[in-house]
C-alpha atoms as a PDB file:
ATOM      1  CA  UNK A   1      80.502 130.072 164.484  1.00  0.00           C
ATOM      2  CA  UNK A   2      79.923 132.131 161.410  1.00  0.00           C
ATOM      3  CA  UNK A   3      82.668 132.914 158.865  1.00  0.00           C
ATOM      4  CA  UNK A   4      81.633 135.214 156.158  1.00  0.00           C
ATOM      5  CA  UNK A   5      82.541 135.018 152.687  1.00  0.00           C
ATOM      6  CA  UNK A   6      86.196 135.831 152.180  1.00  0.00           C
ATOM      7  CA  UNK A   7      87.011 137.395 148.901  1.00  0.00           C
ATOM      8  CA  UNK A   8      87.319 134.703 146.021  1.00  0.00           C
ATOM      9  CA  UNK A   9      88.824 135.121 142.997  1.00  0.00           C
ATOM     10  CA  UNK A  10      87.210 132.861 140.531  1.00  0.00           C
ATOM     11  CA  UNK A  11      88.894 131.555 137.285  1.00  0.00           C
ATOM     12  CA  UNK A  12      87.843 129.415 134.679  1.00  0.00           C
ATOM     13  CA  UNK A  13      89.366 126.260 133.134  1.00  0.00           C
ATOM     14  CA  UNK A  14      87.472 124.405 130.057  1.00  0.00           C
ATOM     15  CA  UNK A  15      87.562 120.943 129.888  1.00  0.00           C
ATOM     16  CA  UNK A  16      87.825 118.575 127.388  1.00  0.00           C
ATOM     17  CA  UNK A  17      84.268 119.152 126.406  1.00  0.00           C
ATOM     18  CA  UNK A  18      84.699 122.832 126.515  1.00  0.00           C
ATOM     19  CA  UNK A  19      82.443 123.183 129.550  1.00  0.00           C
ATOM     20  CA  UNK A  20      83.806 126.450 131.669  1.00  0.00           C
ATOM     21  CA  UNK A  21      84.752 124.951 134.732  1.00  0.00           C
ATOM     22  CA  UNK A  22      84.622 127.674 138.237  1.00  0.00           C
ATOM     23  CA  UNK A  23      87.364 126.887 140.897  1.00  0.00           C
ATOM     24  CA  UNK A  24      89.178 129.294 143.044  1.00  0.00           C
ATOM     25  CA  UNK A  25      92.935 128.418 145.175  1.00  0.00           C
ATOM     26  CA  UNK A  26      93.479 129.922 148.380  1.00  0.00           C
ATOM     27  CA  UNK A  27      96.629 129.430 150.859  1.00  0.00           C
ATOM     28  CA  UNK A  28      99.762 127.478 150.567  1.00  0.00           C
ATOM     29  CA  UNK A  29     101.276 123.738 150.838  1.00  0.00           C
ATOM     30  CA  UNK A  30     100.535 120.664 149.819  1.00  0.00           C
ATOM     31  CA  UNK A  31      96.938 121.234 147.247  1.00  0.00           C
ATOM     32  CA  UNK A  32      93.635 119.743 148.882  1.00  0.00           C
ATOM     33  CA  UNK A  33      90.627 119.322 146.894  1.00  0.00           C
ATOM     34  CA  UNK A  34      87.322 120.378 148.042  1.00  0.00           C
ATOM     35  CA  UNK A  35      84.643 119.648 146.153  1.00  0.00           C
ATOM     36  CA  UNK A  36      80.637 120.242 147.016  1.00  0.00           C
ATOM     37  CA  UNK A  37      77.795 117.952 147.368  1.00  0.00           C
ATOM     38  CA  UNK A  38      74.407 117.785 144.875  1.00  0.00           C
ATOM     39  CA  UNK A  39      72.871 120.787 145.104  1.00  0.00           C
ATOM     40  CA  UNK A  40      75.961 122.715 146.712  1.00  0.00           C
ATOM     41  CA  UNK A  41      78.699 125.071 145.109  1.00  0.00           C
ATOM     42  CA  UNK A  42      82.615 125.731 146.123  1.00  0.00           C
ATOM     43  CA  UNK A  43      80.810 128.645 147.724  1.00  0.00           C
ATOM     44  CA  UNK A  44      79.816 126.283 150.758  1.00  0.00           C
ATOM     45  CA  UNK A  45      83.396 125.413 151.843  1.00  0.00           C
ATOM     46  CA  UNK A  46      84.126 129.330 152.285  1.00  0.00           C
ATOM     47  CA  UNK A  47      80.840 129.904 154.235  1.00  0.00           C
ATOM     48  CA  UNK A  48      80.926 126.982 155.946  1.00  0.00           C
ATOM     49  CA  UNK A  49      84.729 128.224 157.372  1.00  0.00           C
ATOM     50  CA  UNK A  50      86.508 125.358 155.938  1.00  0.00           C
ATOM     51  CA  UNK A  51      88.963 127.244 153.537  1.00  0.00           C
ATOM     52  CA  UNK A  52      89.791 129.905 156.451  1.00  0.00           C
ATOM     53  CA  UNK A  53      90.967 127.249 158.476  1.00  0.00           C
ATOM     54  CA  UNK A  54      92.973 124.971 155.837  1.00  0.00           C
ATOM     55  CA  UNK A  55      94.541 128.060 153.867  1.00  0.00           C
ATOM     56  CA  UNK A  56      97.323 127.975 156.617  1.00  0.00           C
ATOM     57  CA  UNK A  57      98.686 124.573 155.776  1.00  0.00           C
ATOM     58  CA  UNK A  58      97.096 123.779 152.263  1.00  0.00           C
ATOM     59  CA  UNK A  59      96.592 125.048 149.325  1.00  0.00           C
ATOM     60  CA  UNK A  60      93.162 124.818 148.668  1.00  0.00           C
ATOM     61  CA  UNK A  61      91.113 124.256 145.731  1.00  0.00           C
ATOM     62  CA  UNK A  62      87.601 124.503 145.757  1.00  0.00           C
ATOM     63  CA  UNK A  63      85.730 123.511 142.046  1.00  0.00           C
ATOM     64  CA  UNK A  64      82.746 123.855 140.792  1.00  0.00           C
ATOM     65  CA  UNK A  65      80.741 120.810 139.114  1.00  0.00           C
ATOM     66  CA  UNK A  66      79.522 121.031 136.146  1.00  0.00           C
ATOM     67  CA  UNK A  67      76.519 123.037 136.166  1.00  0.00           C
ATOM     68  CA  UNK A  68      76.660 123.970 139.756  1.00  0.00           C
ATOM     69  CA  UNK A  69      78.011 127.361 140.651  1.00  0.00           C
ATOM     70  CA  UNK A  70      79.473 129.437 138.691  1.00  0.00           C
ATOM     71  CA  UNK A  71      80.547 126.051 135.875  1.00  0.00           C
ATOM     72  CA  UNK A  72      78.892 126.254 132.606  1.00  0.00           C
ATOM     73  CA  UNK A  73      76.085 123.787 132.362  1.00  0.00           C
ATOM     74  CA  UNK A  74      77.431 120.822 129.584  1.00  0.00           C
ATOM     75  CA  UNK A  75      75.342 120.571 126.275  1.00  0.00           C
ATOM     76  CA  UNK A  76      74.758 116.901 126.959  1.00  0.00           C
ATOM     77  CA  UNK A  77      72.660 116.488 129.488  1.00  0.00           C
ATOM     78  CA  UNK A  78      72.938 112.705 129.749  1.00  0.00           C
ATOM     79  CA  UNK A  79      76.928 112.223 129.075  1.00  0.00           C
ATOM     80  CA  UNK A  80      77.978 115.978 129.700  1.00  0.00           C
ATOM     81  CA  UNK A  81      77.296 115.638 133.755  1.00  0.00           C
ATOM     82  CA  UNK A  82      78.748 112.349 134.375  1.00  0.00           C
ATOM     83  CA  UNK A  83      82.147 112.929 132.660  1.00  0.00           C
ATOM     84  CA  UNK A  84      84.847 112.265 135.558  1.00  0.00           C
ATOM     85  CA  UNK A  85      86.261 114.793 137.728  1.00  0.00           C
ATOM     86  CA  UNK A  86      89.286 113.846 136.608  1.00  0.00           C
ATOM     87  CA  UNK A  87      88.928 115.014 132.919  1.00  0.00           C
ATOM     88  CA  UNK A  88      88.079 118.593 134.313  1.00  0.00           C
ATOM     89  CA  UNK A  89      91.139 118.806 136.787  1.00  0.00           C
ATOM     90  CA  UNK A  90      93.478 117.988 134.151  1.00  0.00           C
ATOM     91  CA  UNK A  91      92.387 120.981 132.603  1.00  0.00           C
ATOM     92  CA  UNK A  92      93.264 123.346 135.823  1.00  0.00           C
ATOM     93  CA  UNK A  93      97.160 122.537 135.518  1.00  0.00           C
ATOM     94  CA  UNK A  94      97.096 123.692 132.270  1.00  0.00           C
ATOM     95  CA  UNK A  95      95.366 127.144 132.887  1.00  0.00           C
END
C-alpha cells in the first residue's frame, strides 16, 4: 500500500546544546514517540503510513535526530551525536 506524504508542519526545539531539533505532532490521545533508524528521518513514519494510521488514537510525535532530517547537525561531532534523547525531548515541552 502506498500512503503519500501528508502535509507536515515542522517546528523546531533547541536543546540543551542549542542543536535545532525537527519534530512534527499529528492526531490526538495519549503522545507516542516515533523515532527513525540510522540513516532514516521522521519523514519515513509518514511515508511508510504509520502516522495516518496512529493519528486516530495517538498523538504522534515524530523527531528528528540530531543531524538527520531536517535537525541541525551538533558542533561536536564526538559528544554532540551521542547526547540522550532524553535531553532533546525535554526541550519539546517547553516550546
Amino acid at each position: 500500500m502506498l500512503y503519500l506524504l501528508q502535509s507536515m508542519t515542522t517546528k523546531f526545539a533547541i536543546s540543551p546544546d542549542q542543536t535545532r531539533i525537527a519534530y512534527d505532532i499529528t492526531g490526538a490521545g495519549p503522545a507516542i514517540l516515533l523515532v527513525h533508524g540510522g540513516g532514516g528521518s521522521r519523514h519515513d513514519w509518514h511515508t511508510g503510513g504509520y502516522v495516518q494510521r496512529l493519528q486516530d488514537e495517538f498523538q504522534v510525535i515524530c523527531v528528528d535526530l540530531r543531524g538527520h532530517g531536517e535537525s541541525d547537525k551538533p558542533t561536536d561531532r564526538v559528544s554532540g551525536f551521542s547526547l540522550p534523547i532524553s535531553a532533546s525531548l525535554s526541550s519539546l515541552s517547553n516550546s
